[in-house]
PDB file of N, CA and C in Angstrom:
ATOM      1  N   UNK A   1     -21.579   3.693 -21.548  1.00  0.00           N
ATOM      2  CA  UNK A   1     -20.462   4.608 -21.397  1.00  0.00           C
ATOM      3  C   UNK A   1     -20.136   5.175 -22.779  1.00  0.00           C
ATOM      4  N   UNK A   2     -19.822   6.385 -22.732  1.00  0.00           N
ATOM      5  CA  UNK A   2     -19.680   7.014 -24.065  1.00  0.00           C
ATOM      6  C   UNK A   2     -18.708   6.986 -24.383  1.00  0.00           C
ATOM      7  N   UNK A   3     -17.736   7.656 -25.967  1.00  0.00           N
ATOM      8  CA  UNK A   3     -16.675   8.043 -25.436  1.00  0.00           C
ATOM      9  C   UNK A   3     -15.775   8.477 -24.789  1.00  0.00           C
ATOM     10  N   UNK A   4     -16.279   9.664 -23.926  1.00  0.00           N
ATOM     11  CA  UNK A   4     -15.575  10.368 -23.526  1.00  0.00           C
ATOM     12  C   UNK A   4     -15.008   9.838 -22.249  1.00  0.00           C
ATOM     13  N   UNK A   5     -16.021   9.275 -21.697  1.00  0.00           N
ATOM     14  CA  UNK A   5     -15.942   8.707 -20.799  1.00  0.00           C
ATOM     15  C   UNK A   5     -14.956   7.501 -20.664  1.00  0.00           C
ATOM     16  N   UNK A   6     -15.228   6.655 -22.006  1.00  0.00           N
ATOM     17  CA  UNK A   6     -14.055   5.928 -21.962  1.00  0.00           C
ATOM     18  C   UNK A   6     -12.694   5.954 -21.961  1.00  0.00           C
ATOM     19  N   UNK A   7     -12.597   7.214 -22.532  1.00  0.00           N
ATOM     20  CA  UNK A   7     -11.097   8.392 -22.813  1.00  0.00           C
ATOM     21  C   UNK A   7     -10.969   8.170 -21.695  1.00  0.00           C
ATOM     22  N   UNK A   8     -11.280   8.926 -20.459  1.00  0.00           N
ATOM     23  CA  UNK A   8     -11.476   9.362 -19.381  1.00  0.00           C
ATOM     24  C   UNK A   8     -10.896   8.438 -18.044  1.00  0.00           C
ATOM     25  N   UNK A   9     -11.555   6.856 -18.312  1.00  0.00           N
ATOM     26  CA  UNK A   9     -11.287   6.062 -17.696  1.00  0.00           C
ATOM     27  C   UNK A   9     -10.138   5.490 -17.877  1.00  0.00           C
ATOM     28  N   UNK A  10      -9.879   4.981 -19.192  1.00  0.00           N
ATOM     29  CA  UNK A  10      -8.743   4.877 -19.760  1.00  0.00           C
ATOM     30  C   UNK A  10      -7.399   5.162 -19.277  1.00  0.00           C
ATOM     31  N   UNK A  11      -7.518   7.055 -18.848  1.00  0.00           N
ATOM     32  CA  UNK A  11      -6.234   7.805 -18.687  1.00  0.00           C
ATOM     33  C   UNK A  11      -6.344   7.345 -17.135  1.00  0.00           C
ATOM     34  N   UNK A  12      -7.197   7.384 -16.416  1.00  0.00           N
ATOM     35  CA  UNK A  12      -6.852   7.188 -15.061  1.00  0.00           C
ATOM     36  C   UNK A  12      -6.583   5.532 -14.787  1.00  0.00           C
ATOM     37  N   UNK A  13      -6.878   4.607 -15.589  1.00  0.00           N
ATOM     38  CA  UNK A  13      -6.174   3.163 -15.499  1.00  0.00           C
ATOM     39  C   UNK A  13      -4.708   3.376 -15.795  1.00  0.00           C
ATOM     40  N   UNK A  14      -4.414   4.269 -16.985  1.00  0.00           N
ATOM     41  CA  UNK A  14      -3.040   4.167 -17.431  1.00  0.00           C
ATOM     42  C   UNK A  14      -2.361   5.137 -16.289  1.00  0.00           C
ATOM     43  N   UNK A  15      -2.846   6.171 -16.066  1.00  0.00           N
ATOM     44  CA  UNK A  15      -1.959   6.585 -15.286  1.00  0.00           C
ATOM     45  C   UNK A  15      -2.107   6.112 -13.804  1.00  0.00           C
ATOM     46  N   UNK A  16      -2.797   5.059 -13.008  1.00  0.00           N
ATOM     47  CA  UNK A  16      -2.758   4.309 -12.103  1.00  0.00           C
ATOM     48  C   UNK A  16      -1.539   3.463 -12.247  1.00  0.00           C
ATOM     49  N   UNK A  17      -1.438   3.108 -13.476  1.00  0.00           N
ATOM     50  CA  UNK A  17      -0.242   1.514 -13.587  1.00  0.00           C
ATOM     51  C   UNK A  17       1.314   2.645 -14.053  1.00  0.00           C
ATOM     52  N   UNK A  18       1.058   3.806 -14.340  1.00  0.00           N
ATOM     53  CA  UNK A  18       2.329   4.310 -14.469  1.00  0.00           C
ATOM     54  C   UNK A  18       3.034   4.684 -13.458  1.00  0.00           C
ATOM     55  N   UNK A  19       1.954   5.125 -11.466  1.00  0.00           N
ATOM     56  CA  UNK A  19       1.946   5.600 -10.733  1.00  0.00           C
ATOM     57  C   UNK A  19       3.428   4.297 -10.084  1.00  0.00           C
ATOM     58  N   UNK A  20       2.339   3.170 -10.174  1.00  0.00           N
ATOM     59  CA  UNK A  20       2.441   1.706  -9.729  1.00  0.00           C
ATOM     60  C   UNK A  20       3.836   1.150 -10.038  1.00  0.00           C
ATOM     61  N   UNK A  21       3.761   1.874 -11.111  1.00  0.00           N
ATOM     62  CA  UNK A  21       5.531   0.977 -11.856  1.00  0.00           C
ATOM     63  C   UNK A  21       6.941   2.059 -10.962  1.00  0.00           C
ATOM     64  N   UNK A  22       6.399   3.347 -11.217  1.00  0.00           N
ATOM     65  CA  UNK A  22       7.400   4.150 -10.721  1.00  0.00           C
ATOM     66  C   UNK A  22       7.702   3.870  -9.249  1.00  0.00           C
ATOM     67  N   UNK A  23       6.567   3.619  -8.463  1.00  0.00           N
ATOM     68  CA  UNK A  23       6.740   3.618  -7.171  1.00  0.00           C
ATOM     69  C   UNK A  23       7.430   2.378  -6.762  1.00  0.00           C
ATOM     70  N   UNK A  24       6.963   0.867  -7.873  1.00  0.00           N
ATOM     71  CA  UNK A  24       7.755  -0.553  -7.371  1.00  0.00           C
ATOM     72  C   UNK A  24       9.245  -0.060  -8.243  1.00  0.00           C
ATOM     73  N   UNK A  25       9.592   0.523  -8.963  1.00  0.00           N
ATOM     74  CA  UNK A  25      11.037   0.909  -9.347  1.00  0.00           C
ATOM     75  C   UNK A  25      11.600   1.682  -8.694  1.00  0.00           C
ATOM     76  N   UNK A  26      11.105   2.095  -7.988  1.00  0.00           N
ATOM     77  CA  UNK A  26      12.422   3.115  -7.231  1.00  0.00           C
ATOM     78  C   UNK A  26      12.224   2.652  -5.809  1.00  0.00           C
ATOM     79  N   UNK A  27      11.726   1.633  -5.243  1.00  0.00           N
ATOM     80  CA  UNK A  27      11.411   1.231  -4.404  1.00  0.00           C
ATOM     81  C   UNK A  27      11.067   2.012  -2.813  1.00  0.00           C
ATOM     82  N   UNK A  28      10.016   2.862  -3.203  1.00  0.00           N
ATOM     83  CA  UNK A  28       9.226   3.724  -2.265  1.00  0.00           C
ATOM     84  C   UNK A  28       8.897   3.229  -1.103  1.00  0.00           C
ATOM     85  N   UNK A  29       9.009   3.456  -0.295  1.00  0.00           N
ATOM     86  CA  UNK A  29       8.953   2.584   1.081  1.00  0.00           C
ATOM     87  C   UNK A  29       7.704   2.768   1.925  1.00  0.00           C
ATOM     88  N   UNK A  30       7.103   1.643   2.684  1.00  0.00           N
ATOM     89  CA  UNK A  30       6.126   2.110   3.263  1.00  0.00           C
ATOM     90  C   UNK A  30       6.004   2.882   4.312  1.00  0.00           C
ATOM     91  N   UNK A  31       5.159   3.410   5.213  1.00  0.00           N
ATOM     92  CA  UNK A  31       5.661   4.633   6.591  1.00  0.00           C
ATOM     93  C   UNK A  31       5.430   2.880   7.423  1.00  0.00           C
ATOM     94  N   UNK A  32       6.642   3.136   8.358  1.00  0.00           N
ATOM     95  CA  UNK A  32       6.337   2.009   9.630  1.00  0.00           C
ATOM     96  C   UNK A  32       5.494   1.006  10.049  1.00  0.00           C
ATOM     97  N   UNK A  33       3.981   1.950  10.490  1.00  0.00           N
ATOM     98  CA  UNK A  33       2.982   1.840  10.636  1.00  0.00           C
ATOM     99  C   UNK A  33       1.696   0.949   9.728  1.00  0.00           C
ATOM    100  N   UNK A  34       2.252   1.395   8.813  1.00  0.00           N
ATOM    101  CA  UNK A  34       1.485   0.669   7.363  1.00  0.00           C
ATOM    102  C   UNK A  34       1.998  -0.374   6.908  1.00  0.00           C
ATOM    103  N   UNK A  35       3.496  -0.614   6.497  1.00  0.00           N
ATOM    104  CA  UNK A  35       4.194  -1.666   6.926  1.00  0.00           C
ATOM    105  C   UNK A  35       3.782  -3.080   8.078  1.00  0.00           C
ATOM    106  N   UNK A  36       3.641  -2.250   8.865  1.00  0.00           N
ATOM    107  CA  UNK A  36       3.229  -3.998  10.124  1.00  0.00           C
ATOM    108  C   UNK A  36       1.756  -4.382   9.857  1.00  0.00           C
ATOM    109  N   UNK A  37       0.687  -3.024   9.335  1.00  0.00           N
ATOM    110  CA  UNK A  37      -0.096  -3.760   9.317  1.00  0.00           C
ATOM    111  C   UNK A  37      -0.589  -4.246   7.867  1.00  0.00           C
ATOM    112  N   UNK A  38       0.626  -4.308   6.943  1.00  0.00           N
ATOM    113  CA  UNK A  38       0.729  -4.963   5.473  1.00  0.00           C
ATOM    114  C   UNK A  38       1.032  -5.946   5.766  1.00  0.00           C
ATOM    115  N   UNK A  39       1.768  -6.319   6.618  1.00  0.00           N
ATOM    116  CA  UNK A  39       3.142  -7.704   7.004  1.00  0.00           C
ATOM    117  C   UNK A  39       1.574  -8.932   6.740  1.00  0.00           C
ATOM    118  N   UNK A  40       0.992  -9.329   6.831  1.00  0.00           N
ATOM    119  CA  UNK A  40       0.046 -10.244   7.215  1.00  0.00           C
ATOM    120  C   UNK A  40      -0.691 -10.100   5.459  1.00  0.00           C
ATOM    121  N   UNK A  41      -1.284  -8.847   4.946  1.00  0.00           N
ATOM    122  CA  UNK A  41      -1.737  -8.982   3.730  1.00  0.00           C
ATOM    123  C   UNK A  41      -0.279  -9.347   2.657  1.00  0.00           C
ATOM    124  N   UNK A  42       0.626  -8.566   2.964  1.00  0.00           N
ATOM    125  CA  UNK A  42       1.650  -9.222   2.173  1.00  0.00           C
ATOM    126  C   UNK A  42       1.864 -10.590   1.926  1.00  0.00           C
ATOM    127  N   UNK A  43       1.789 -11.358   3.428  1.00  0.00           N
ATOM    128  CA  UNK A  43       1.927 -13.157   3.162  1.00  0.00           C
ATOM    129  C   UNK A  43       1.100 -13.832   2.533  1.00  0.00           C
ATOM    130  N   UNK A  44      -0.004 -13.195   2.438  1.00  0.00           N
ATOM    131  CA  UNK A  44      -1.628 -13.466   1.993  1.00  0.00           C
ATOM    132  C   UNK A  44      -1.730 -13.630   0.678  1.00  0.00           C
ATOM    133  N   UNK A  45      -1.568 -12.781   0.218  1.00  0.00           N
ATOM    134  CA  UNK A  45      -0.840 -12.463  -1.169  1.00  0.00           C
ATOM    135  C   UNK A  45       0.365 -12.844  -1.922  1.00  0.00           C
ATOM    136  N   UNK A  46       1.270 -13.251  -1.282  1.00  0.00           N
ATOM    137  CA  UNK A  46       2.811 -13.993  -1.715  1.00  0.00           C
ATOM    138  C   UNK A  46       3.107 -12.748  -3.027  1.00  0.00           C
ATOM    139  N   UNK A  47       3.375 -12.122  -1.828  1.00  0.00           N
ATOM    140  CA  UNK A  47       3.862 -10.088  -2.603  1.00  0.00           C
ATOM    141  C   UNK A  47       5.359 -11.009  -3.128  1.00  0.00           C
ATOM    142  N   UNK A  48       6.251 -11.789  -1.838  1.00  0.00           N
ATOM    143  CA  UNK A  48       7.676 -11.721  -1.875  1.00  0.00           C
ATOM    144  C   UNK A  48       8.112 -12.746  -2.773  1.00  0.00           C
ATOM    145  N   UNK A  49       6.669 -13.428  -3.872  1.00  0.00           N
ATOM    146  CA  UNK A  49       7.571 -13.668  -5.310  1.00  0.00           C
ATOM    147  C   UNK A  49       7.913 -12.723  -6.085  1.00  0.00           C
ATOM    148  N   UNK A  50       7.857 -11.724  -6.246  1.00  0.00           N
ATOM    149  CA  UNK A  50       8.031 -10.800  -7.289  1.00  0.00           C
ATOM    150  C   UNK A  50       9.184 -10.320  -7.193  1.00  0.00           C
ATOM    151  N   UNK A  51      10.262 -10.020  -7.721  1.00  0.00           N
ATOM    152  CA  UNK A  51      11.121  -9.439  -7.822  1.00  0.00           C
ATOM    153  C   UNK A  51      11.654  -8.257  -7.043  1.00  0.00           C
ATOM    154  N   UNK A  52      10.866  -7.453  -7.110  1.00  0.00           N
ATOM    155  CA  UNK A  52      10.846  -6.288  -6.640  1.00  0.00           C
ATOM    156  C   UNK A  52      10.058  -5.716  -5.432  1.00  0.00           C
ATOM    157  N   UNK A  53       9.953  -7.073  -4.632  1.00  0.00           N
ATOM    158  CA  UNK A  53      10.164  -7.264  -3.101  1.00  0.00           C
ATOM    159  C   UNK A  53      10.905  -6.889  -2.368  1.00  0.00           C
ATOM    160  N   UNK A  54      11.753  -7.059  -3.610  1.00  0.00           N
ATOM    161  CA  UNK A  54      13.535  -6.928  -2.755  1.00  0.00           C
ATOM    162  C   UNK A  54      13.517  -5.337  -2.314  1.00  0.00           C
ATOM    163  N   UNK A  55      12.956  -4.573  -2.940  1.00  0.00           N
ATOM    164  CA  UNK A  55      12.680  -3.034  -2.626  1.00  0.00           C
ATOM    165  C   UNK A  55      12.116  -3.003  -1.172  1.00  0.00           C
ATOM    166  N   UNK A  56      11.423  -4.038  -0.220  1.00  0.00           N
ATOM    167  CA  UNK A  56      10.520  -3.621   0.271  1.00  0.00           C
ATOM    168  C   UNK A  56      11.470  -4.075   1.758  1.00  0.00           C
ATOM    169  N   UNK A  57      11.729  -3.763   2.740  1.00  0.00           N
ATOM    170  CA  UNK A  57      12.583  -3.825   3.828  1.00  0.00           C
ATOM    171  C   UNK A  57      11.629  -4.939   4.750  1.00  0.00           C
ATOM    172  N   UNK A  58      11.865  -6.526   4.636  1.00  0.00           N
ATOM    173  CA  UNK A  58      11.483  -7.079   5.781  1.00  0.00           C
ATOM    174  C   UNK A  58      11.188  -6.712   7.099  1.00  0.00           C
ATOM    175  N   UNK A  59       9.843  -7.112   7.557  1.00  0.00           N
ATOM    176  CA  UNK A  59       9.637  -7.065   8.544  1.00  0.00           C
ATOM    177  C   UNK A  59      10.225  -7.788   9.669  1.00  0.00           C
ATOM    178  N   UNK A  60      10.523  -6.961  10.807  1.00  0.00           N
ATOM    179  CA  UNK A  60      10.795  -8.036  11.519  1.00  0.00           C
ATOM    180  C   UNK A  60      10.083  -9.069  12.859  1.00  0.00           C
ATOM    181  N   UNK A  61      10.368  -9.522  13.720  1.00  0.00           N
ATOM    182  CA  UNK A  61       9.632 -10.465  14.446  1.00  0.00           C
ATOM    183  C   UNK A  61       8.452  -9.491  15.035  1.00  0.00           C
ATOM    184  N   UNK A  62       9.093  -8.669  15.763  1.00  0.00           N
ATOM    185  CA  UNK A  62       8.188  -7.218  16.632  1.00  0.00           C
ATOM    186  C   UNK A  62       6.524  -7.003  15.510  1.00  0.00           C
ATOM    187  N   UNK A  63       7.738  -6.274  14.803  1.00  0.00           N
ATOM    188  CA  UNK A  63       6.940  -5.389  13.609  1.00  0.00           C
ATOM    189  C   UNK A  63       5.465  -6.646  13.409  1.00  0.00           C
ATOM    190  N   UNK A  64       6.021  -7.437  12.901  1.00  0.00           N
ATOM    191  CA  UNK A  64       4.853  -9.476  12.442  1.00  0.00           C
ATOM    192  C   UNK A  64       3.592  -9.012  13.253  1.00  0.00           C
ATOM    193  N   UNK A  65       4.608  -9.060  14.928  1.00  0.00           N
ATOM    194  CA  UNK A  65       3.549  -9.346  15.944  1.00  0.00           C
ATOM    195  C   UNK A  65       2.570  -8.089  16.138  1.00  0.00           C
ATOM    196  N   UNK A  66       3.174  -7.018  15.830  1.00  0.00           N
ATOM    197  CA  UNK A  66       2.196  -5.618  16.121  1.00  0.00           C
ATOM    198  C   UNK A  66       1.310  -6.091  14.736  1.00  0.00           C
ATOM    199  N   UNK A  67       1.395  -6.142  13.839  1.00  0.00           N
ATOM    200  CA  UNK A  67       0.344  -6.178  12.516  1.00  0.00           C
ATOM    201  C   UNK A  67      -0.083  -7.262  12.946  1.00  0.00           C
ATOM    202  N   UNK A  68       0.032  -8.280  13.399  1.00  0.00           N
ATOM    203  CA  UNK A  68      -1.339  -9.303  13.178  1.00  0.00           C
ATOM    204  C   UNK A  68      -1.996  -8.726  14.425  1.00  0.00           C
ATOM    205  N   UNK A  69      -2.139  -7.972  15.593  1.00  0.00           N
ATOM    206  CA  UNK A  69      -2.907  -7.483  16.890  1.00  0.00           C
ATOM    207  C   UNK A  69      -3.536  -5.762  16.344  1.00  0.00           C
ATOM    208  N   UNK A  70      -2.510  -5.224  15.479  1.00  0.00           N
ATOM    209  CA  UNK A  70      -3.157  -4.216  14.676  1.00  0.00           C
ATOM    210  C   UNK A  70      -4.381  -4.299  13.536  1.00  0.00           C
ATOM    211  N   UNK A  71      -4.230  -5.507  12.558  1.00  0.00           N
ATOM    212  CA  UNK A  71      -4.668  -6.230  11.293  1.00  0.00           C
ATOM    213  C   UNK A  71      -6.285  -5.738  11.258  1.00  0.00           C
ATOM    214  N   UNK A  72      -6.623  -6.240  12.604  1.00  0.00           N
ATOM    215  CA  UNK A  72      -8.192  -6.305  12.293  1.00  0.00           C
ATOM    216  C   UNK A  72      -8.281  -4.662  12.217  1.00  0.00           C
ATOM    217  N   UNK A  73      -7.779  -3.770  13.130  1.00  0.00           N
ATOM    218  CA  UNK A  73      -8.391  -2.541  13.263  1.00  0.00           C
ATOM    219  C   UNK A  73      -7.587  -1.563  11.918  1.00  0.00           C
ATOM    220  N   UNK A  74      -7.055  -1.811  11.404  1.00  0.00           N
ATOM    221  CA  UNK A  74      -5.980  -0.956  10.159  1.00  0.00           C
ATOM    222  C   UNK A  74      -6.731   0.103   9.099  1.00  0.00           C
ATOM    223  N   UNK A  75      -8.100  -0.651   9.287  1.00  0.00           N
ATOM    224  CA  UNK A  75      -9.104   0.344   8.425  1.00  0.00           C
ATOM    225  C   UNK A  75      -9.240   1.427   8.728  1.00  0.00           C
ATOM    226  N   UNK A  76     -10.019   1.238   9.856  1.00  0.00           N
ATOM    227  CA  UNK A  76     -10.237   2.503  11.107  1.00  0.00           C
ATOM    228  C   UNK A  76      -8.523   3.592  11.254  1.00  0.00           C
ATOM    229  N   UNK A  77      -7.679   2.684  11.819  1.00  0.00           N
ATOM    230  CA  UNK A  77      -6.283   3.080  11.532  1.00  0.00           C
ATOM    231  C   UNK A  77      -5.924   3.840  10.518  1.00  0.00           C
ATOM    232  N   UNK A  78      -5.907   3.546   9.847  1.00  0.00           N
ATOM    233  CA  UNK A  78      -5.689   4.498   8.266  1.00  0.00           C
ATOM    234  C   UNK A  78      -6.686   5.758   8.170  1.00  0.00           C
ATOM    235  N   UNK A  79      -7.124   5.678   8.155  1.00  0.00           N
ATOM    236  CA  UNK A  79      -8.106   6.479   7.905  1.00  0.00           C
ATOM    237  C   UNK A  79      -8.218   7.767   8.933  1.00  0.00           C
ATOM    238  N   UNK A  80      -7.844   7.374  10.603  1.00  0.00           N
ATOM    239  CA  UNK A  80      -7.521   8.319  11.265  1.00  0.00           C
ATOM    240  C   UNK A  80      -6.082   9.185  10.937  1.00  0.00           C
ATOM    241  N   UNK A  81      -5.225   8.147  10.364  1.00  0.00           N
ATOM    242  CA  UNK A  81      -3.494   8.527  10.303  1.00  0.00           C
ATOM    243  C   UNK A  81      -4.159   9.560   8.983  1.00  0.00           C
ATOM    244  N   UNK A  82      -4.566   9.371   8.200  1.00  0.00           N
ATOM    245  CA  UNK A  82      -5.133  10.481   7.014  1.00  0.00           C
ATOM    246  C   UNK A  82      -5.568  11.450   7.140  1.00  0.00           C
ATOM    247  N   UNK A  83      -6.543  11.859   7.977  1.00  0.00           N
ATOM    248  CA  UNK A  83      -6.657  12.911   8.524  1.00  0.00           C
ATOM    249  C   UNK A  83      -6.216  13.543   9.161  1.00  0.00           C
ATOM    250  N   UNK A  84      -5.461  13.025  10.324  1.00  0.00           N
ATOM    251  CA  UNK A  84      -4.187  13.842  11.098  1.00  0.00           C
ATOM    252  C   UNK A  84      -3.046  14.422  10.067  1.00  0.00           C
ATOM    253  N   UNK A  85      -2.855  13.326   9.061  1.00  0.00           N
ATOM    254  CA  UNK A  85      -2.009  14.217   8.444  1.00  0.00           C
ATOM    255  C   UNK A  85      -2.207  15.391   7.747  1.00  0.00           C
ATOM    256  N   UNK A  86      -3.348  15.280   7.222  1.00  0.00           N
ATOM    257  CA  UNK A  86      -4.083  15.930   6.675  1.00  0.00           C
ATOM    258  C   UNK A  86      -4.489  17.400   7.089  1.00  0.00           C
ATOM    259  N   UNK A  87      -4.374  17.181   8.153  1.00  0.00           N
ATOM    260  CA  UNK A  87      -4.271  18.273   9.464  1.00  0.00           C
ATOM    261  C   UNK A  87      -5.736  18.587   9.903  1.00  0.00           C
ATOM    262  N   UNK A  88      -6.292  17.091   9.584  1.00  0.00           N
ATOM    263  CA  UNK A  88      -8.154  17.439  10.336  1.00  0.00           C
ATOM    264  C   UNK A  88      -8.364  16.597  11.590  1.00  0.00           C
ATOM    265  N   UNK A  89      -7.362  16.229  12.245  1.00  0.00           N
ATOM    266  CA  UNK A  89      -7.600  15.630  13.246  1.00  0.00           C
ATOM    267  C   UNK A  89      -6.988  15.237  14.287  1.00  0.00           C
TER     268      UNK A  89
END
């Protein structure tokens, strides 16, 4: 990797973690949908030591149960919700 390249990479790490900080500080919320089927990677992960959890609106019993019956398919899921929004589908 050359310089430039390293420049390059650099700015898109830094501006990845600047994206990252703004969004856990102002506490950006997830859409619904993405939410239930986080609820399960969130526990996975133990997201709700961090502080700034508190930003993130508990799931509730419903919501649990749709993401772990959603969980497996969320890939596929996403990816369609992206394009619809997107307005290709």
């Amino acid at each position: 990797m050359g310089a430039e390249a390293f420049v390059d990479a650099t700015a898109v790490v830094a501006n990845f973690e600047r994206m990252v900080r703004i969004a856990d500080a102002t506490g950006t919320p997830l859409d619904a949908p993405v939410a239930m089927m986080a609820t399960s990677l969130r526990a996975e992960l133990d997201l709700d030591r961090f502080g700034s959890a508190g930003n993130t609106p508990r799931a509730g019993a419903v919501q649990r149960a749709i993401g772990r019956v959603l969980g497996p398919f969320a890939g596929s899921l996403m990816q369609r919700m992206g394009r619809r929004m997107a307005g290709r589908g």
